[in-house]
Protein backbone atom coordinates (compact mmCIF):
# COMPACT_ATOMS: atom_id res chain seq x y z
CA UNK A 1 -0.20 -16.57 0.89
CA UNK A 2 -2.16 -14.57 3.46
CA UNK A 3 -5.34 -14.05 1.05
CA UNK A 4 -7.07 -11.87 4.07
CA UNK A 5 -4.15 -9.69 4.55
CA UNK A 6 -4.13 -9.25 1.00
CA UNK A 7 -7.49 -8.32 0.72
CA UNK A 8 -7.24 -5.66 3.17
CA UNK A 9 -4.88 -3.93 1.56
CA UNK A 10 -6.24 -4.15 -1.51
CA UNK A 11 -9.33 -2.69 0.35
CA UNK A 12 -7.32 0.32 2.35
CA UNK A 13 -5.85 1.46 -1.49
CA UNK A 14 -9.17 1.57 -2.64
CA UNK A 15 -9.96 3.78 0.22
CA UNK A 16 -7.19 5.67 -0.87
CA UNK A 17 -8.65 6.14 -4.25
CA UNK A 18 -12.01 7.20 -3.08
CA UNK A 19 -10.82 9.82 -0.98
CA UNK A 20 -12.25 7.65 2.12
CA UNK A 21 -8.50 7.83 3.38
CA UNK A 22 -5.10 9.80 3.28
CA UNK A 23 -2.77 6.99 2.99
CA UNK A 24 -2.22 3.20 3.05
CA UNK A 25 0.92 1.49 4.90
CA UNK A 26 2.74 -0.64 2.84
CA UNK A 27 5.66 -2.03 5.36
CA UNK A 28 7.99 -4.45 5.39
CA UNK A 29 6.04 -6.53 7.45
CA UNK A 30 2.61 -6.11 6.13
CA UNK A 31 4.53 -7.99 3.14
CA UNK A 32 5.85 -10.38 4.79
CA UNK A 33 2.05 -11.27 6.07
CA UNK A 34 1.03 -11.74 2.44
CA UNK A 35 4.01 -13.75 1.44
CA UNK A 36 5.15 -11.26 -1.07
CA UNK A 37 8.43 -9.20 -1.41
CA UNK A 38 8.04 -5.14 -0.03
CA UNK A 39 9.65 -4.55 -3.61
CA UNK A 40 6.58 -6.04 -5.66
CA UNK A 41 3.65 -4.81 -2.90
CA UNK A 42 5.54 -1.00 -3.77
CA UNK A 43 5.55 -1.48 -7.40
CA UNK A 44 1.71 -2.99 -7.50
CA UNK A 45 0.58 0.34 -5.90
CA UNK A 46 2.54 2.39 -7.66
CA UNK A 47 1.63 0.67 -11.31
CA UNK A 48 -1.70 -0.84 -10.52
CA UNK A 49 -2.94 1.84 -8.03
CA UNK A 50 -1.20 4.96 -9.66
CA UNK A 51 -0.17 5.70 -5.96
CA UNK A 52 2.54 7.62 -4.81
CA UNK A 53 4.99 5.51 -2.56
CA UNK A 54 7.98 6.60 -0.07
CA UNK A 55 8.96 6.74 3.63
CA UNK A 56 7.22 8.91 6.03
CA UNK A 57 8.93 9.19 9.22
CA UNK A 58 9.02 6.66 11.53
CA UNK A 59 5.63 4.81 10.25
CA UNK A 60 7.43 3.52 7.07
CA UNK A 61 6.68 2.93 4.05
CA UNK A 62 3.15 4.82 2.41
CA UNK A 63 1.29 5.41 -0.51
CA UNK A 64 -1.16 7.90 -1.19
CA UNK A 65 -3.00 9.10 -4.25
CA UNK A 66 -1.10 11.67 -6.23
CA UNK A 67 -1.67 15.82 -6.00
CA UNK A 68 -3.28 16.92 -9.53
C-alpha cells in the first residue's frame, strides 16, 4: 500500500471539505497507486467524506462536497 498516495488524498478531500477546493479526483489509477479497488476509494468518500461522487467528462471520476 502506497501510504503517501493515500495520504494525499485523504488531504485533497479535506480540502474539499474546507472549501479550500472544488473537487478531488478519485480515478482508476489514483487507486491503483494506493493498492485499493476504485469501488472502495468511491464508497470511502462517499460514506466517510459525505462527498458526492460521479464522472465528469473526460477527467474521470470526482467527488465534491454536496449543494445544501
Amino acid at each position: 500500500m502506497n501510504y503517501a498516495e493515500l495520504n494525499k488524498i485523504i488531504e485533497e478531500i479535506n480540502e474539499v471539505l474546507d472549501g479550500r477546493r472544488g473537487f478531488v479526483s478519485l480515478t482508476k489509477a489514483r487507486a491503483s497507486k494506493v493498492g485499493i479497488k476504485h469501488d472502495l476509494l468511491l464508497a470511502c468518500a462517499r460514506v466517510h467524506s459525505e462527498l458526492e461522487t460521479g464522472t465528469q467528462g473526460k477527467i474521470g471520476w470526482n467527488a465534491w462536497k454536496k449543494a445544501i
